[in-house]
C-alpha atoms as a PDB file:
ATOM      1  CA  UNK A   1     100.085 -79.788  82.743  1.00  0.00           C
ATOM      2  CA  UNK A   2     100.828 -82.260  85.191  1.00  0.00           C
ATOM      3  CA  UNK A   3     102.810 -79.941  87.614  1.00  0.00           C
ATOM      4  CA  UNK A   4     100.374 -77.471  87.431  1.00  0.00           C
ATOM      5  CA  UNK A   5      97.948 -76.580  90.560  1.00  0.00           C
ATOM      6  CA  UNK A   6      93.833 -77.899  90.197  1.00  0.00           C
ATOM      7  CA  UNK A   7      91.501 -76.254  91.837  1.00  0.00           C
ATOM      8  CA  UNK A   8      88.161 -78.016  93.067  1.00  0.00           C
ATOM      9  CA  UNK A   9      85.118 -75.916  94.106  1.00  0.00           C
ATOM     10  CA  UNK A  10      83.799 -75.539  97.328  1.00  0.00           C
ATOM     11  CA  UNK A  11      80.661 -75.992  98.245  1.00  0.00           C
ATOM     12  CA  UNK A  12      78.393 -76.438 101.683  1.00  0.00           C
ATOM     13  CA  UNK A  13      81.659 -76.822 103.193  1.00  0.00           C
ATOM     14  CA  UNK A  14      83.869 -79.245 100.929  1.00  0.00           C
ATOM     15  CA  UNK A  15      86.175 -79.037  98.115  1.00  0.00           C
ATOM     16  CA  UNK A  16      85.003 -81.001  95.313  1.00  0.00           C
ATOM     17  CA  UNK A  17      84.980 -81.656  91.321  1.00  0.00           C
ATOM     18  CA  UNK A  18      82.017 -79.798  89.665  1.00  0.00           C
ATOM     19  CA  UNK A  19      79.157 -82.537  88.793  1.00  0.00           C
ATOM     20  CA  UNK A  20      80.785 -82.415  84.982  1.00  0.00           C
ATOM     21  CA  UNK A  21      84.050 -83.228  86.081  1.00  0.00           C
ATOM     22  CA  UNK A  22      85.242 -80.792  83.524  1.00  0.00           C
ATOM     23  CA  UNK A  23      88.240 -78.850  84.582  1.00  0.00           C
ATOM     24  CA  UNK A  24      89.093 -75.621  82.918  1.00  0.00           C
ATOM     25  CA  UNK A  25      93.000 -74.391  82.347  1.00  0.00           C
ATOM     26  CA  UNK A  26      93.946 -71.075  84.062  1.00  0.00           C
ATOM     27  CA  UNK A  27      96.682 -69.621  81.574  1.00  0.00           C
ATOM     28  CA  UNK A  28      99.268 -66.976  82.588  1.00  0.00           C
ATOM     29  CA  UNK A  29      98.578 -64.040  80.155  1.00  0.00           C
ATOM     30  CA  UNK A  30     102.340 -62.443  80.602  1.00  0.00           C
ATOM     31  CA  UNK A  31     104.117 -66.248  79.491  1.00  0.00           C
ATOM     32  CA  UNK A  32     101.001 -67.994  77.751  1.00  0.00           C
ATOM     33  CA  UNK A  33     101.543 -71.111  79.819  1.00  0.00           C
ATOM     34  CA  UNK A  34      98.902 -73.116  82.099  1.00  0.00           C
ATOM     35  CA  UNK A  35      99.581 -72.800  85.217  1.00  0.00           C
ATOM     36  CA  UNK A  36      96.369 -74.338  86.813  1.00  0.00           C
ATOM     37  CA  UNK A  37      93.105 -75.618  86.682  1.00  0.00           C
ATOM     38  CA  UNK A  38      89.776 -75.150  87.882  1.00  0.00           C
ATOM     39  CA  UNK A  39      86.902 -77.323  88.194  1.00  0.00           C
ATOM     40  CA  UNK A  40      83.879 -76.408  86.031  1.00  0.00           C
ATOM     41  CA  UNK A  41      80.710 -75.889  87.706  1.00  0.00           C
ATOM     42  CA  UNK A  42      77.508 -76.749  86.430  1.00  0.00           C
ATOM     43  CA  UNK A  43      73.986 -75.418  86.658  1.00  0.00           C
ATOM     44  CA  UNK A  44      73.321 -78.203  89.638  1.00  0.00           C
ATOM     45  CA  UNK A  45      76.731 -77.127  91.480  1.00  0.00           C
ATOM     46  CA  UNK A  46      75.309 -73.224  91.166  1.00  0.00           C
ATOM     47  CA  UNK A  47      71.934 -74.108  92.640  1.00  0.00           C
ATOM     48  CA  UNK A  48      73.507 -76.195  95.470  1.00  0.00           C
ATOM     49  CA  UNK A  49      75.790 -73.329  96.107  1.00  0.00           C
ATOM     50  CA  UNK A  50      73.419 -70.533  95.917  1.00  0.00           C
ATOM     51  CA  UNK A  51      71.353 -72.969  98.300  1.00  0.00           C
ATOM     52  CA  UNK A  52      74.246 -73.606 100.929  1.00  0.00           C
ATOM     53  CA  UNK A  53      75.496 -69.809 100.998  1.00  0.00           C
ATOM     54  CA  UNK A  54      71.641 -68.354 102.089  1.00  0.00           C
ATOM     55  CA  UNK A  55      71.601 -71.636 104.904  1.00  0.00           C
ATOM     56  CA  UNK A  56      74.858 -69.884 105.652  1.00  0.00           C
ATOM     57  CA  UNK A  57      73.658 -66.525 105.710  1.00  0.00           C
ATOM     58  CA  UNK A  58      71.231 -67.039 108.114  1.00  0.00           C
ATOM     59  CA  UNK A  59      73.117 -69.475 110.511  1.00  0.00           C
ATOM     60  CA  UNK A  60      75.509 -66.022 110.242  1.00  0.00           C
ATOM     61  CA  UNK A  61      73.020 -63.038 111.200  1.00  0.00           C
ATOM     62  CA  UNK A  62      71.961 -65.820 113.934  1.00  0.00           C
ATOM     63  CA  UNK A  63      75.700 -64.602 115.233  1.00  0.00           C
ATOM     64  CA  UNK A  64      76.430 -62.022 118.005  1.00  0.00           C
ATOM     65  CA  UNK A  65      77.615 -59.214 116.340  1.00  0.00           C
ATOM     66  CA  UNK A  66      80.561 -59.257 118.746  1.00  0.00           C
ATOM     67  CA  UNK A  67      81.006 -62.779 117.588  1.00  0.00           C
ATOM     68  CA  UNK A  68      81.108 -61.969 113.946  1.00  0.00           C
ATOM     69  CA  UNK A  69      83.838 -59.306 114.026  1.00  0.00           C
ATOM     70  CA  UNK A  70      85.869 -61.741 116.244  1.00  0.00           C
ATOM     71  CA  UNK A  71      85.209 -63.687 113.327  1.00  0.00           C
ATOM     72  CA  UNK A  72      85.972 -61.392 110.376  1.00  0.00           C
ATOM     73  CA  UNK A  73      89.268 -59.965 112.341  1.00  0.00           C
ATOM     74  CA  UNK A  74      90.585 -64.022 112.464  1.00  0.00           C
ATOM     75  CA  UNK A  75      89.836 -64.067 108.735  1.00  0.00           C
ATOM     76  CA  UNK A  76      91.923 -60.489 107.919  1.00  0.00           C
ATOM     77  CA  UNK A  77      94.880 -61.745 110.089  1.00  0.00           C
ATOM     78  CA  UNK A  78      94.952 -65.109 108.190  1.00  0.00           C
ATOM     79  CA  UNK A  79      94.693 -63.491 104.808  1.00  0.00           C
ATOM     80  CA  UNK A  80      97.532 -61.178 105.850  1.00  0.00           C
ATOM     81  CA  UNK A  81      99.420 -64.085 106.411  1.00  0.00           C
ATOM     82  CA  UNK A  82      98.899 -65.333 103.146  1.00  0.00           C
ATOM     83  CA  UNK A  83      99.363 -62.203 101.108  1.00  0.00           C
ATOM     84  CA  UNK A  84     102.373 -63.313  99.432  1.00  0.00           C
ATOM     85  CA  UNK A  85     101.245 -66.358  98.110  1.00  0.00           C
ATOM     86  CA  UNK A  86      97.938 -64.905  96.663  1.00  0.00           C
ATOM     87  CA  UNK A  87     100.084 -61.667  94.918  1.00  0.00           C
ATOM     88  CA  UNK A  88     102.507 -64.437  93.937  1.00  0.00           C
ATOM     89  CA  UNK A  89      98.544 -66.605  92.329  1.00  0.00           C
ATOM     90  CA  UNK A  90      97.299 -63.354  90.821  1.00  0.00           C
ATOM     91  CA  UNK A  91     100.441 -62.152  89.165  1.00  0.00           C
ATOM     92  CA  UNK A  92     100.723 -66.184  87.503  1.00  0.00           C
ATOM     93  CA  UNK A  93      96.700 -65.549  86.592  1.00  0.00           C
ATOM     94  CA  UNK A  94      96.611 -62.123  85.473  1.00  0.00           C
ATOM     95  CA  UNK A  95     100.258 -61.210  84.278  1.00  0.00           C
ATOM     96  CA  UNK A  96     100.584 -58.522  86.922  1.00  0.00           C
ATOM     97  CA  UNK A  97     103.696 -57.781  88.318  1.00  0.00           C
ATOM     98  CA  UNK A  98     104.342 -58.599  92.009  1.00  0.00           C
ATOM     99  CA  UNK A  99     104.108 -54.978  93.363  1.00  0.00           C
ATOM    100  CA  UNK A 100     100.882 -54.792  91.073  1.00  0.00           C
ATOM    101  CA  UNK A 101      99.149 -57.732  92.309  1.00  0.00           C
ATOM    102  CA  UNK A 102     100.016 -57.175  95.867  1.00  0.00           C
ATOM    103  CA  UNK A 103      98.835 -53.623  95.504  1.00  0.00           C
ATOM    104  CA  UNK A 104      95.518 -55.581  94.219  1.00  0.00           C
ATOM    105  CA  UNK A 105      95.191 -58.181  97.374  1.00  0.00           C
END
């Protein structure tokens, strides 16, 4: 597994290991192979989470709704730019097909 991606989780802002330091292997259902990782959370990393996403959400609805669109329309357009490297992710994590997992993003 040593070429394959890992994955930390991100949390109030930072990619990190989960506090187990437990990783988890994301296997391609179409070839049976690993062809990541993930870092496993635990109940601590949930609770800080949950705790950082509702600062979040309020620092958000704080936001101009003008502001927040800007925002969200900066966010599409970088996704968009992306979409062939997260069809290309989903087809290795689900076994989809290309067309199928771009029809997905």
């Amino acid at each position: 597994m040593s070429h394959a991606r890992s994955y930390e989780l991100f949390i109030n802002g930072k990619w990190r290991a989960g506090g187990s330091r437990a990783t988890l292997p994301v296997i391609n259902p179409a070839t049976e192979k690993v062809f990541a990782s993930v870092a496993s959370a635990t109940v601590s990393d949930l609770d800080e989470a949950l705790t950082s996403a509702e600062r979040s959400r309020k620092a958000w609805s704080s936001r101009p709704a003008k502001e927040r669109g800007e925002i969200l329309v900066s966010a599409a357009s970088i996704l968009a730019e992306k979409a062939g490297a997260a069809a290309r992710d989903l087809s290795s994590e689900q076994g989809k097909t290309i067309a199928e997992a771009t029809g997905e993003y």
